[in-house]
C-alpha atoms as a PDB file:
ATOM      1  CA  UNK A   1      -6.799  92.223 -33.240  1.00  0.00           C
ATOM      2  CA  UNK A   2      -6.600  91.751 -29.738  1.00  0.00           C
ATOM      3  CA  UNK A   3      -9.724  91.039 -28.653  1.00  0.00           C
ATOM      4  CA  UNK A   4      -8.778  87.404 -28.988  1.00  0.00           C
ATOM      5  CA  UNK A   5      -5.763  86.845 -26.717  1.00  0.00           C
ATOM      6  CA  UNK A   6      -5.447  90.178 -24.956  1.00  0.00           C
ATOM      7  CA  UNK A   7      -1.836  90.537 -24.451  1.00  0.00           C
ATOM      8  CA  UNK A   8      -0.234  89.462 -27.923  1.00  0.00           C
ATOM      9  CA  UNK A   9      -1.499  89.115 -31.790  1.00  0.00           C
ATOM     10  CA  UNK A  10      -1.030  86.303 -33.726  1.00  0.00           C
ATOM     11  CA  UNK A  11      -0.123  86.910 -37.044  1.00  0.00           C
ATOM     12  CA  UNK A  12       0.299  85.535 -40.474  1.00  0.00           C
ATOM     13  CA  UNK A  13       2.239  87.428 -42.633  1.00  0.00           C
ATOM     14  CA  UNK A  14       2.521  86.807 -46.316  1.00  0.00           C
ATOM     15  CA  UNK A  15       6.309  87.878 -47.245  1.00  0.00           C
ATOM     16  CA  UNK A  16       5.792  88.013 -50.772  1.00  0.00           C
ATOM     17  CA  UNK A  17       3.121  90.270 -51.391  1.00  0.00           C
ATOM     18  CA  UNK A  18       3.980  92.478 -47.806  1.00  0.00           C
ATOM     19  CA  UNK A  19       0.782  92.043 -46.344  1.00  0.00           C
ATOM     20  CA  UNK A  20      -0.698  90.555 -43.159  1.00  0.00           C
ATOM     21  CA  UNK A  21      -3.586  88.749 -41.262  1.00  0.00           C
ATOM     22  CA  UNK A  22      -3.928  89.048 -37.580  1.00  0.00           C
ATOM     23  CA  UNK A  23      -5.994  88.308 -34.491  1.00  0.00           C
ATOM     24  CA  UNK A  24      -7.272  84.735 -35.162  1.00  0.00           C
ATOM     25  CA  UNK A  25      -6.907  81.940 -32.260  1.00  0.00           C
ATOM     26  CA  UNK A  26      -4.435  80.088 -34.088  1.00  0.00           C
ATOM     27  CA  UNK A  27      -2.318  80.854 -36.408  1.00  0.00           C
ATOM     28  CA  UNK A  28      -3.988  79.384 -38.829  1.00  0.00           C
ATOM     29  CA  UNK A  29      -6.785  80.945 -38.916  1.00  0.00           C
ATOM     30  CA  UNK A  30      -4.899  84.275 -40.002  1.00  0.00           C
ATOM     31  CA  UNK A  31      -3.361  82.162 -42.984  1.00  0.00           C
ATOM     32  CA  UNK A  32      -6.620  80.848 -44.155  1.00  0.00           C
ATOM     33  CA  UNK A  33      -7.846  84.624 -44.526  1.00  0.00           C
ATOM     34  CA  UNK A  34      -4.459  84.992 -46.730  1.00  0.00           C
ATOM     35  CA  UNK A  35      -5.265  82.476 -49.016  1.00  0.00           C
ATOM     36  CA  UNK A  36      -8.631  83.293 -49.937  1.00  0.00           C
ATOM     37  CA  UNK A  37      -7.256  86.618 -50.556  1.00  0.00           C
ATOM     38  CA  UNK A  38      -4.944  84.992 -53.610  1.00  0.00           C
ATOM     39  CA  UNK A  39      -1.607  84.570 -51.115  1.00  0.00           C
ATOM     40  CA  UNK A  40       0.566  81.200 -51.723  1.00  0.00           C
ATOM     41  CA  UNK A  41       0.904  78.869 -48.690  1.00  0.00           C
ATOM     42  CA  UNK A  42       4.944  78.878 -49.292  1.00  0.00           C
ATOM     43  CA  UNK A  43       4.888  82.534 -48.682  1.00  0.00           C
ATOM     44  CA  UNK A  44       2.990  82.708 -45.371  1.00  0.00           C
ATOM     45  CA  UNK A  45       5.060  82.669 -42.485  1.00  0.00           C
ATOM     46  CA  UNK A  46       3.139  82.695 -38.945  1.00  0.00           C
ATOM     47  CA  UNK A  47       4.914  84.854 -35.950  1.00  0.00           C
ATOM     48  CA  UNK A  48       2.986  87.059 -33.156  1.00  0.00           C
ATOM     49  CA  UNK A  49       3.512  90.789 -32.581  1.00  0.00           C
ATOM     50  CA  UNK A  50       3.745  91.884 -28.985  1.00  0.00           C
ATOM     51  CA  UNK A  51       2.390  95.274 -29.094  1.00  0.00           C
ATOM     52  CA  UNK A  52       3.720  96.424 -25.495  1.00  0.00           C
ATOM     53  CA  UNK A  53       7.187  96.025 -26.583  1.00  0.00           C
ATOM     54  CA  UNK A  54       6.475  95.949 -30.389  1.00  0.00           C
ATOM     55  CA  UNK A  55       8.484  93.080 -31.274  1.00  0.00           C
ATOM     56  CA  UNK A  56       8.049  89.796 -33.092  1.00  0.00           C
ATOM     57  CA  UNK A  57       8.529  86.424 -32.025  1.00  0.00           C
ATOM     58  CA  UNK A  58       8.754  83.669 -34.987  1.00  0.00           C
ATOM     59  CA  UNK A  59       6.973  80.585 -33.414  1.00  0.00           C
ATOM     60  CA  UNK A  60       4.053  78.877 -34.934  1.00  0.00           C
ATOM     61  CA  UNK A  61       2.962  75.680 -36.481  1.00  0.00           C
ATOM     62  CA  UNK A  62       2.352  76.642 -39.765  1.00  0.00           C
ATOM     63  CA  UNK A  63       6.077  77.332 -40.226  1.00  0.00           C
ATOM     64  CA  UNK A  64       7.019  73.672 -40.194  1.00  0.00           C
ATOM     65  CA  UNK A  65       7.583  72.753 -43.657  1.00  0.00           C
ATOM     66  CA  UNK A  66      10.078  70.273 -44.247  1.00  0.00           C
ATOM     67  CA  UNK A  67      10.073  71.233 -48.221  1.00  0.00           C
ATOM     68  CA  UNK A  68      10.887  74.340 -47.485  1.00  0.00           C
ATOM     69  CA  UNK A  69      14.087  73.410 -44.815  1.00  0.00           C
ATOM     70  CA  UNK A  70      11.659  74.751 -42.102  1.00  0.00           C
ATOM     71  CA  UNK A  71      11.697  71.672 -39.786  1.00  0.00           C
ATOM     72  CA  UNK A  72      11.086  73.893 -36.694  1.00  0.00           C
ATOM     73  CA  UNK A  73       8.225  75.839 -35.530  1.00  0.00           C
ATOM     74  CA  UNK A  74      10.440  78.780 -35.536  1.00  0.00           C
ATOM     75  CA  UNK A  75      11.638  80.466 -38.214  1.00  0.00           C
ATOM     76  CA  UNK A  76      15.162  79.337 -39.050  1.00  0.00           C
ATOM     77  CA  UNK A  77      15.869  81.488 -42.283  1.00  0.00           C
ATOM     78  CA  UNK A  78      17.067  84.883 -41.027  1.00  0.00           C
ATOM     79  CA  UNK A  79      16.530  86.283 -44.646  1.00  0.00           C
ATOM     80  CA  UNK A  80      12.482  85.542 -43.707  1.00  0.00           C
ATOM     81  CA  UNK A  81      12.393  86.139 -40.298  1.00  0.00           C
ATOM     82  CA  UNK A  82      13.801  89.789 -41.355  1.00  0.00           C
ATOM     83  CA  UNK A  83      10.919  90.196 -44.161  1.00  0.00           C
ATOM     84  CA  UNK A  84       8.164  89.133 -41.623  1.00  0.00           C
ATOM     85  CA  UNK A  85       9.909  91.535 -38.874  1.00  0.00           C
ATOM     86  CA  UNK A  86       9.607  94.303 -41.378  1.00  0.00           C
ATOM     87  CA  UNK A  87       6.604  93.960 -42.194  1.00  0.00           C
ATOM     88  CA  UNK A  88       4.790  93.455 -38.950  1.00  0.00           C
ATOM     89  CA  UNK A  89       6.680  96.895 -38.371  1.00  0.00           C
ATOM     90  CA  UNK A  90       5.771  98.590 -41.150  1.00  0.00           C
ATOM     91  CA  UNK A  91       2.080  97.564 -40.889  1.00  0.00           C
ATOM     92  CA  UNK A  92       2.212  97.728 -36.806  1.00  0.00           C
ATOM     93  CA  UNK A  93       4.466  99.840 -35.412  1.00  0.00           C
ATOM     94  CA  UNK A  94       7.466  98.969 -34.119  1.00  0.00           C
ATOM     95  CA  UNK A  95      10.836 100.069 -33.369  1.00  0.00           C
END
């Protein structure tokens, strides 16, 4: 999954069914592999996993979705933010 950007992985992470996509150039891409794999859009949060440090950061386009009070790139729930952290984790690494 790093072949792409080298230092970090973008990810999409699909908080529903605990599963993730990584490694495309945008965000994006990782969700579209999600969804033809049968997730919902309104589950898929994007982040990207730093695997130096193994930690996530919650910024990406496809989280701004006014429908679903996400009106920022980042992550503002902290219920999701902890169910994509955990989950990048468990399928990572991480502390």
């Amino acid at each position: 999954m790093l072949q792409t950007l080298g230092v970090f992985i973008k990810l999409a992470v699909d908080i529903r069914r605990g599963i993730l996509a990584g490694g495309g150039a945008l965000h994006a891409d990782c969700e579209s592999v999600l969804l033809e794999d049968g997730s919902q859009q309104e589950g898929i949060w994007g982040a990207d996993w730093n695997p130096l440090t193994q930690e996530v950061t919650y910024e990406a386009l496809i989280n701004i979705r006014p429908r679903q009070n996400n009106r920022s790139m980042e992550i503002l729930d902290p219920t999701i933010r902890e169910r994509v952290r955990d989950i990048a984790q468990q399928l990572l690494g991480g502390l």
